[in-house]
PDB file of N, CA and C in Angstrom:
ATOM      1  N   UNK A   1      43.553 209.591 138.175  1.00  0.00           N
ATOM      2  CA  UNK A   1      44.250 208.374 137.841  1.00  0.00           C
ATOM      3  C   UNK A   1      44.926 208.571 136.497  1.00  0.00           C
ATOM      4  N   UNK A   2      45.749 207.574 136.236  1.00  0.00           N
ATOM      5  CA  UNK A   2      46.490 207.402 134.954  1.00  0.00           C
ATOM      6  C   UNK A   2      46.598 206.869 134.142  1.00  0.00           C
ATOM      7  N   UNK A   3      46.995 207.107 132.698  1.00  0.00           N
ATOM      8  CA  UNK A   3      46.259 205.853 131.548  1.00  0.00           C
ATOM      9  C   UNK A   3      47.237 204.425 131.795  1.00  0.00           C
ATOM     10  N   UNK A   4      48.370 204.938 132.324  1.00  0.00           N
ATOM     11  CA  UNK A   4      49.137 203.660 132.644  1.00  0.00           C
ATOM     12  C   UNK A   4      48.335 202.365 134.203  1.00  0.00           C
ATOM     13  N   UNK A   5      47.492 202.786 134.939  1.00  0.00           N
ATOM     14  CA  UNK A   5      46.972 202.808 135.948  1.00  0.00           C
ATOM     15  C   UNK A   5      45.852 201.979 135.526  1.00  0.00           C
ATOM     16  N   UNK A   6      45.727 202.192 134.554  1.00  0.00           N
ATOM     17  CA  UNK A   6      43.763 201.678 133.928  1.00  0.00           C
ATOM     18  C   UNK A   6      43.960 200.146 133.403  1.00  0.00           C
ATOM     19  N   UNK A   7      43.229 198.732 134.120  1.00  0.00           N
ATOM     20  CA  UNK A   7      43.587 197.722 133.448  1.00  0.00           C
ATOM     21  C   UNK A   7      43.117 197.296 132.733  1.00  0.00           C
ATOM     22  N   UNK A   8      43.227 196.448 131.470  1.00  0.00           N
ATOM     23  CA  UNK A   8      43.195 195.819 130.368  1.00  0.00           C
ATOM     24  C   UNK A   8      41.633 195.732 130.403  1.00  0.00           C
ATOM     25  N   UNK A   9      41.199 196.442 128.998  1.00  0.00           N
ATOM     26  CA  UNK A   9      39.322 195.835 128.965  1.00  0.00           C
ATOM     27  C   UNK A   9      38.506 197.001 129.509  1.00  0.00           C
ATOM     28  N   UNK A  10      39.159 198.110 130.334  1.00  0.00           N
ATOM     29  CA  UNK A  10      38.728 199.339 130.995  1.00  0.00           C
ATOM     30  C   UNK A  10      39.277 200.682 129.879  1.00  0.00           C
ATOM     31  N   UNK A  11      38.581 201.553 130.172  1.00  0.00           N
ATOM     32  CA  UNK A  11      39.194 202.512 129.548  1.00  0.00           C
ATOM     33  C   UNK A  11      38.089 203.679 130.440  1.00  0.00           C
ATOM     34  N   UNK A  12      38.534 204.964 129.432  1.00  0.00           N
ATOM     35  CA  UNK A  12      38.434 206.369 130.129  1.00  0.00           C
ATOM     36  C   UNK A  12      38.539 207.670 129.264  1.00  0.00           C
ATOM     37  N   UNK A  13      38.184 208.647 129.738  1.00  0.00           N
ATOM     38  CA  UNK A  13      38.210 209.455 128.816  1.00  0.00           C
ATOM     39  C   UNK A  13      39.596 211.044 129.496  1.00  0.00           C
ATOM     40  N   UNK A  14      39.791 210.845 128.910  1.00  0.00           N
ATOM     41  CA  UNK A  14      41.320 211.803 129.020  1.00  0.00           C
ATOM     42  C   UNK A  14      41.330 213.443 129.328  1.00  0.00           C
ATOM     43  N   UNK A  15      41.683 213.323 130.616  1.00  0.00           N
ATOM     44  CA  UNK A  15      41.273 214.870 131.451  1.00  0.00           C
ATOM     45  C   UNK A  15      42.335 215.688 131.224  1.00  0.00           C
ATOM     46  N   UNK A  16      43.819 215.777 130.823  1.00  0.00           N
ATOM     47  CA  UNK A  16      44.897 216.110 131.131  1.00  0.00           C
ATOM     48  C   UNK A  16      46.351 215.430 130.538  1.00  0.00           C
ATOM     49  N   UNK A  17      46.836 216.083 129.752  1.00  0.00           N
ATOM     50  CA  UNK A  17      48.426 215.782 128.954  1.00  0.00           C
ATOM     51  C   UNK A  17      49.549 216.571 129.606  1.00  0.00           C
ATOM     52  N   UNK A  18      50.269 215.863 130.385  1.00  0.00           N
ATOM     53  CA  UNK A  18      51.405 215.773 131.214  1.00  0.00           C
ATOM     54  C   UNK A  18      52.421 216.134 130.158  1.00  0.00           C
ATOM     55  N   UNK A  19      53.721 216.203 131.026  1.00  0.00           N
ATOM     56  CA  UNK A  19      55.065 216.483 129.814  1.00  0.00           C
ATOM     57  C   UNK A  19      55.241 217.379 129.593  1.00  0.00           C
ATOM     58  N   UNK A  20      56.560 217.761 129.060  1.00  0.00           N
ATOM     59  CA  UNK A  20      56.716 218.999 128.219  1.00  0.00           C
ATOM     60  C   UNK A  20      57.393 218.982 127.013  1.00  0.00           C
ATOM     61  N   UNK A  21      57.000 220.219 126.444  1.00  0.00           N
ATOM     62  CA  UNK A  21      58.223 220.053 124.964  1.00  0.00           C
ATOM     63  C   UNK A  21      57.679 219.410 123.985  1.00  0.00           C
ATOM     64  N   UNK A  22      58.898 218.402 123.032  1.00  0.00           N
ATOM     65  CA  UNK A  22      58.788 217.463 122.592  1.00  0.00           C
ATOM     66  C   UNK A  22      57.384 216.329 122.666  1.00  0.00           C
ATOM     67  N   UNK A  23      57.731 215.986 124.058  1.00  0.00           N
ATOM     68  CA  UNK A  23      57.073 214.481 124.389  1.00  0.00           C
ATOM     69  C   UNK A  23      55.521 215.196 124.642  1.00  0.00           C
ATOM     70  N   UNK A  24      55.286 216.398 124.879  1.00  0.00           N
ATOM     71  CA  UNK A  24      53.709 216.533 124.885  1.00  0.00           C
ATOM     72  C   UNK A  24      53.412 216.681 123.314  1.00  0.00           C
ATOM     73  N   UNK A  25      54.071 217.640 122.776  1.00  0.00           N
ATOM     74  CA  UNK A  25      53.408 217.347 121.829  1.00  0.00           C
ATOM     75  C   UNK A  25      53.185 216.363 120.466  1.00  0.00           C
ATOM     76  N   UNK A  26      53.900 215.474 120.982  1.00  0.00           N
ATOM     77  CA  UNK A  26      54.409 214.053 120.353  1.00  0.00           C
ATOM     78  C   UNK A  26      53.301 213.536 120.924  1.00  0.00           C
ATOM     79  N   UNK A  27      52.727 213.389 121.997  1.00  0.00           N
ATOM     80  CA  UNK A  27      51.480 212.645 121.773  1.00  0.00           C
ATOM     81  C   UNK A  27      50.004 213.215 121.572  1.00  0.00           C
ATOM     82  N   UNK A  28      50.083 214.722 121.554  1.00  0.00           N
ATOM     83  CA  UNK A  28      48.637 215.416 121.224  1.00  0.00           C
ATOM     84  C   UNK A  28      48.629 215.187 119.691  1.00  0.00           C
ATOM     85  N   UNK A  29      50.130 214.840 119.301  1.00  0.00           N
ATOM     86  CA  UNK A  29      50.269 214.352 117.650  1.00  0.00           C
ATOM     87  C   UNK A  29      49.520 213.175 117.558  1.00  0.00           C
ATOM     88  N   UNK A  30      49.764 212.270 118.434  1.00  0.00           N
ATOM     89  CA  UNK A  30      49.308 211.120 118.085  1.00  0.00           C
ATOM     90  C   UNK A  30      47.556 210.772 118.281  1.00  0.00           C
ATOM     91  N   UNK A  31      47.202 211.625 118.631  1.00  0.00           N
ATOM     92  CA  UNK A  31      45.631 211.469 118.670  1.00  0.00           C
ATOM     93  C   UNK A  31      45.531 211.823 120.467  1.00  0.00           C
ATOM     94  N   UNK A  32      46.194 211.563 121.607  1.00  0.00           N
ATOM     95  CA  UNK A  32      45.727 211.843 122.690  1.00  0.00           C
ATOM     96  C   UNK A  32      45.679 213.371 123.368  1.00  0.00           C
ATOM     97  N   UNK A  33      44.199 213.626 123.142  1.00  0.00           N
ATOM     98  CA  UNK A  33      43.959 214.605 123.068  1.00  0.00           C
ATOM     99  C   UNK A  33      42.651 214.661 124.646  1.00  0.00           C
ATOM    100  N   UNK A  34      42.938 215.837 125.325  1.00  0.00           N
ATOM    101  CA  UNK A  34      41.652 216.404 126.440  1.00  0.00           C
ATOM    102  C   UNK A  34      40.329 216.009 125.659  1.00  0.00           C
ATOM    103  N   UNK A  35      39.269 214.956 126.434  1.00  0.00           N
ATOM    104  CA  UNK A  35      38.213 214.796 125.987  1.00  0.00           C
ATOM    105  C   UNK A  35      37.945 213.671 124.973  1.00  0.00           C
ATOM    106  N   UNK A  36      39.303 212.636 124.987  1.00  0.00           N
ATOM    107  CA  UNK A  36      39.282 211.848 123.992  1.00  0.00           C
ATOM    108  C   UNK A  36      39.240 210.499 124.815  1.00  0.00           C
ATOM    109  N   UNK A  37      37.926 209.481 124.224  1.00  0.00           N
ATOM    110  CA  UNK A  37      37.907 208.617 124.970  1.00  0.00           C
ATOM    111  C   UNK A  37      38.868 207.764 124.341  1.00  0.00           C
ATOM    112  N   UNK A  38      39.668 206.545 125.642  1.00  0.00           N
ATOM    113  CA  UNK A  38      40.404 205.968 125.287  1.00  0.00           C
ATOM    114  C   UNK A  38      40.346 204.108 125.953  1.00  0.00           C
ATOM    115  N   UNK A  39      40.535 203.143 125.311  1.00  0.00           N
ATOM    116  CA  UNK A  39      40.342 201.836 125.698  1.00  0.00           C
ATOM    117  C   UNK A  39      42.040 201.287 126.081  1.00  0.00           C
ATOM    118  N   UNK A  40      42.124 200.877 127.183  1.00  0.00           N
ATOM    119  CA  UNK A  40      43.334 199.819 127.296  1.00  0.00           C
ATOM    120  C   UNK A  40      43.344 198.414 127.042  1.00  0.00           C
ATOM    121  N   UNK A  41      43.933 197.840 125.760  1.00  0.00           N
ATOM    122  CA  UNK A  41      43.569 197.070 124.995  1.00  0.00           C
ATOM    123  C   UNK A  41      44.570 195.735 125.474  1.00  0.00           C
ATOM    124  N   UNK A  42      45.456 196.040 125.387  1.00  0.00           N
ATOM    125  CA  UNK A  42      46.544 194.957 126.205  1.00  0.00           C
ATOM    126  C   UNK A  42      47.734 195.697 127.337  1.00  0.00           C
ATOM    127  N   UNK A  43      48.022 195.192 127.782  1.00  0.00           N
ATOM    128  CA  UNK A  43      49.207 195.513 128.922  1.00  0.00           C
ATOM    129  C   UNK A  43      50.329 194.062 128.731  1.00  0.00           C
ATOM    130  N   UNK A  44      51.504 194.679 128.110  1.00  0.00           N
ATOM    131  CA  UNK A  44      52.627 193.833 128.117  1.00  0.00           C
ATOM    132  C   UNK A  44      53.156 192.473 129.200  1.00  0.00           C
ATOM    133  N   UNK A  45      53.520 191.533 129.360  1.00  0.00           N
ATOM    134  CA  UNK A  45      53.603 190.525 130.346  1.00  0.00           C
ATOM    135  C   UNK A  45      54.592 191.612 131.155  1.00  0.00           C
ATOM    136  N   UNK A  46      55.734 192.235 131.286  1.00  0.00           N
ATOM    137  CA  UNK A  46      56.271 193.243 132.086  1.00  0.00           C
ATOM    138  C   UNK A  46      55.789 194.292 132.532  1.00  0.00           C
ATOM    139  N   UNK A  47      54.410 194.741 131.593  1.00  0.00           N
ATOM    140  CA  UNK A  47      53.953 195.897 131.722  1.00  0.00           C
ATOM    141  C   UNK A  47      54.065 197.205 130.919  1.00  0.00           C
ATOM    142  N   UNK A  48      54.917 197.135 130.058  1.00  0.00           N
ATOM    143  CA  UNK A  48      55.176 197.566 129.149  1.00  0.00           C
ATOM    144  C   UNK A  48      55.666 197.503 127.897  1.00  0.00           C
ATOM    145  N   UNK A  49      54.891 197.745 126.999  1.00  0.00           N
ATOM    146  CA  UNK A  49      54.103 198.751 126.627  1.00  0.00           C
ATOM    147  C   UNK A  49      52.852 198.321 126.379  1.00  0.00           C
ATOM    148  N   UNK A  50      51.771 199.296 126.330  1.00  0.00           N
ATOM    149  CA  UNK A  50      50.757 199.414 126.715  1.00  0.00           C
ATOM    150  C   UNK A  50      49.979 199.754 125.440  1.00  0.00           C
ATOM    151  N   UNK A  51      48.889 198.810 124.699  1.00  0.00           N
ATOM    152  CA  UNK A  51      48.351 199.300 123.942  1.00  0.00           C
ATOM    153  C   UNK A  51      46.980 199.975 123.939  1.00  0.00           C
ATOM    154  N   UNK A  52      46.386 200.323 123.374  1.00  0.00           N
ATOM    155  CA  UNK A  52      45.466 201.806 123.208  1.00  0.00           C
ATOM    156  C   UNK A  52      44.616 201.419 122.240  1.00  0.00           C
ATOM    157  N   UNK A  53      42.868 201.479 122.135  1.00  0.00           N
ATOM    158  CA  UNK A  53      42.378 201.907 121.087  1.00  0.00           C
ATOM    159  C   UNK A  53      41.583 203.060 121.691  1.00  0.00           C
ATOM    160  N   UNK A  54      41.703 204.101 120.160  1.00  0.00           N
ATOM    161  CA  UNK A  54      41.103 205.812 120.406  1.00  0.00           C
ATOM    162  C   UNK A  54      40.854 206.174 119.173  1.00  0.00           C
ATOM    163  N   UNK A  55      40.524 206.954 119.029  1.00  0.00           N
ATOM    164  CA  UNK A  55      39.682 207.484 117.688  1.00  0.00           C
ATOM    165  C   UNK A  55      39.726 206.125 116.465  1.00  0.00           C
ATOM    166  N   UNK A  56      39.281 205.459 116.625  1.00  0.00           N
ATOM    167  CA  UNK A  56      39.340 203.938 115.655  1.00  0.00           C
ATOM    168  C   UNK A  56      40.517 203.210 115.492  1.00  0.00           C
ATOM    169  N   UNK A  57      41.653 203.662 116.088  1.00  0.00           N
ATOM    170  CA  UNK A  57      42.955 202.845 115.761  1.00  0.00           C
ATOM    171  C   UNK A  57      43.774 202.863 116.932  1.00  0.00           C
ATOM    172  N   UNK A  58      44.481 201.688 116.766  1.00  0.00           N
ATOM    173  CA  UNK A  58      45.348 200.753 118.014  1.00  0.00           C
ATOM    174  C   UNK A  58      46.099 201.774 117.925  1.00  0.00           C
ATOM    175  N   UNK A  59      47.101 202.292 119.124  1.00  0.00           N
ATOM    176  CA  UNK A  59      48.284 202.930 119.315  1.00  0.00           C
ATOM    177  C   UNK A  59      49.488 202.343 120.523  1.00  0.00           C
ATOM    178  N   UNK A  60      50.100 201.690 120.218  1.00  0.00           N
ATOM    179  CA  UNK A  60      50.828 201.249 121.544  1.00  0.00           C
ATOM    180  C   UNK A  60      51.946 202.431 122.012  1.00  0.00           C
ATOM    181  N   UNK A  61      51.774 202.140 123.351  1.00  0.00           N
ATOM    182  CA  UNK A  61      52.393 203.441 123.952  1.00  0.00           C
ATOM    183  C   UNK A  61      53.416 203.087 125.488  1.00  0.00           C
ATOM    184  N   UNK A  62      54.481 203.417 125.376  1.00  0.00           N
ATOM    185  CA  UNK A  62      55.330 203.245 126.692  1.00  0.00           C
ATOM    186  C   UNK A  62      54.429 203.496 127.820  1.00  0.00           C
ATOM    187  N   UNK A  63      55.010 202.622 129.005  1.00  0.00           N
ATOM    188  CA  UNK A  63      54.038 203.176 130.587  1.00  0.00           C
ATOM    189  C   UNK A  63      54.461 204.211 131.090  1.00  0.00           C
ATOM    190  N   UNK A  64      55.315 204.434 130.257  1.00  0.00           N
ATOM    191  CA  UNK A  64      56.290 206.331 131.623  1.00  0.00           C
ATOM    192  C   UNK A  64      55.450 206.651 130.145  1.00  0.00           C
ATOM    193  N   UNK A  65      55.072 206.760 129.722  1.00  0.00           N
ATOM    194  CA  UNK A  65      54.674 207.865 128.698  1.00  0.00           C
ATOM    195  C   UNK A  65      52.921 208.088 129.020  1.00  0.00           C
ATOM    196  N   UNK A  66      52.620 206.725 129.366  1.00  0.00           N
ATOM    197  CA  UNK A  66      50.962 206.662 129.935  1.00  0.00           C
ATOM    198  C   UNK A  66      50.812 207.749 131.108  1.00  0.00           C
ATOM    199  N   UNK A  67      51.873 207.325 132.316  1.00  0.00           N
ATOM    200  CA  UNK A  67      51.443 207.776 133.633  1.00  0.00           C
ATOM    201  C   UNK A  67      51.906 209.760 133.844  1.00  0.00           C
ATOM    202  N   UNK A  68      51.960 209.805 132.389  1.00  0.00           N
ATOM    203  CA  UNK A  68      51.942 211.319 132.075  1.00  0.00           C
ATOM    204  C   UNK A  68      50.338 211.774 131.201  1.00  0.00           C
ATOM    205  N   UNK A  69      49.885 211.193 131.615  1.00  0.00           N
ATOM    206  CA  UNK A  69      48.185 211.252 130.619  1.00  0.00           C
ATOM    207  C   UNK A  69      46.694 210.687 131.834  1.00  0.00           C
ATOM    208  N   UNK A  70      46.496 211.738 132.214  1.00  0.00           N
ATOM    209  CA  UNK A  70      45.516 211.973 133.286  1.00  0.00           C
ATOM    210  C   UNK A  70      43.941 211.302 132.748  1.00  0.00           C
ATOM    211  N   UNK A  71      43.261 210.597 133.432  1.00  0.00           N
ATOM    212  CA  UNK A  71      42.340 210.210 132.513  1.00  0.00           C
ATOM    213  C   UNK A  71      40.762 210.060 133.929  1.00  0.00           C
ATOM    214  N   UNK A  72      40.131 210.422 133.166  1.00  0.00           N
ATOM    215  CA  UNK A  72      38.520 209.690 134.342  1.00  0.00           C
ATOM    216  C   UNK A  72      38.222 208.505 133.720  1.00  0.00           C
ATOM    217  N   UNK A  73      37.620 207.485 134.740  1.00  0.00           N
ATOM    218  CA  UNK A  73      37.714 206.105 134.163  1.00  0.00           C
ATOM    219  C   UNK A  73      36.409 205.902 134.010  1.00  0.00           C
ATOM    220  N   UNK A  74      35.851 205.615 133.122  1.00  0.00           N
ATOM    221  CA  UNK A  74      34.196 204.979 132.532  1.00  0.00           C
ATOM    222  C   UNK A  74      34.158 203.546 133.135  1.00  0.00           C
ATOM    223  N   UNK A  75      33.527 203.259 133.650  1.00  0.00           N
ATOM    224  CA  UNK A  75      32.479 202.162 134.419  1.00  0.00           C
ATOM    225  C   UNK A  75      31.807 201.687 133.642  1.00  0.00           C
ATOM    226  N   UNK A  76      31.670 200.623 132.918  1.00  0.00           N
ATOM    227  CA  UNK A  76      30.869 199.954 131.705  1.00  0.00           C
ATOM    228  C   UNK A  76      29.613 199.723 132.479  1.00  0.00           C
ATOM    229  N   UNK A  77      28.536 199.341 132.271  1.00  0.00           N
ATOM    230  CA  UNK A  77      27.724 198.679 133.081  1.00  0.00           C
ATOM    231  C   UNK A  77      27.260 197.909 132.514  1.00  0.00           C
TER     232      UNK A  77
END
C-alpha cells in the first residue's frame, strides 16, 4: 500500500521510496526514509495535500508525491 492510501489517524512504517532523481532524493532529504515510522495526520478536503508526522515533526506532502512511498500499515490496538 501507499502513504497516500493510508487514512487520517493511521499510519505505518515505510518499506520503499519510489521516484527518481531529484524527487527521490528530495524526500529521503526530508526525513522519509526505509524503516521510518510515519502518522497521517490530516488529508486535505480535495485530498491534497497530505500531512505527516515522522521523526517528531509535521511535514505536509503532495498525494502524487505520497503514492510514490510504499509503506506497511500498523494496526493500533
Amino acid at each position: 500500500m501507499t502513504l497516500a492510501q493510508i487514512k487520517p489517524g493511521h499510519g505505518g512504517i515505510i518499506t520503499k521510496i519510489g521516484g527518481e532523481g531529484a524527487l527521490r532524493r528530495h524526500l529521503l532529504d526530508m526525513g522519509l526514509t526505509p524503516n521510518t515510522r510515519v502518522l497521517v495526520r490530516k488529508v486535505a478536503p480535495m485530498g491534497d495535500p497530505i500531512e505527516l508526522y515522522l521523526r517528531g515533526y509535521v511535514l505536509t506532502l503532495r498525494a502524487q508525491d505520497a503514492e510514490k512511498i510504499d509503506v506497511a500499515e500498523i494496526r493500533e490496538a
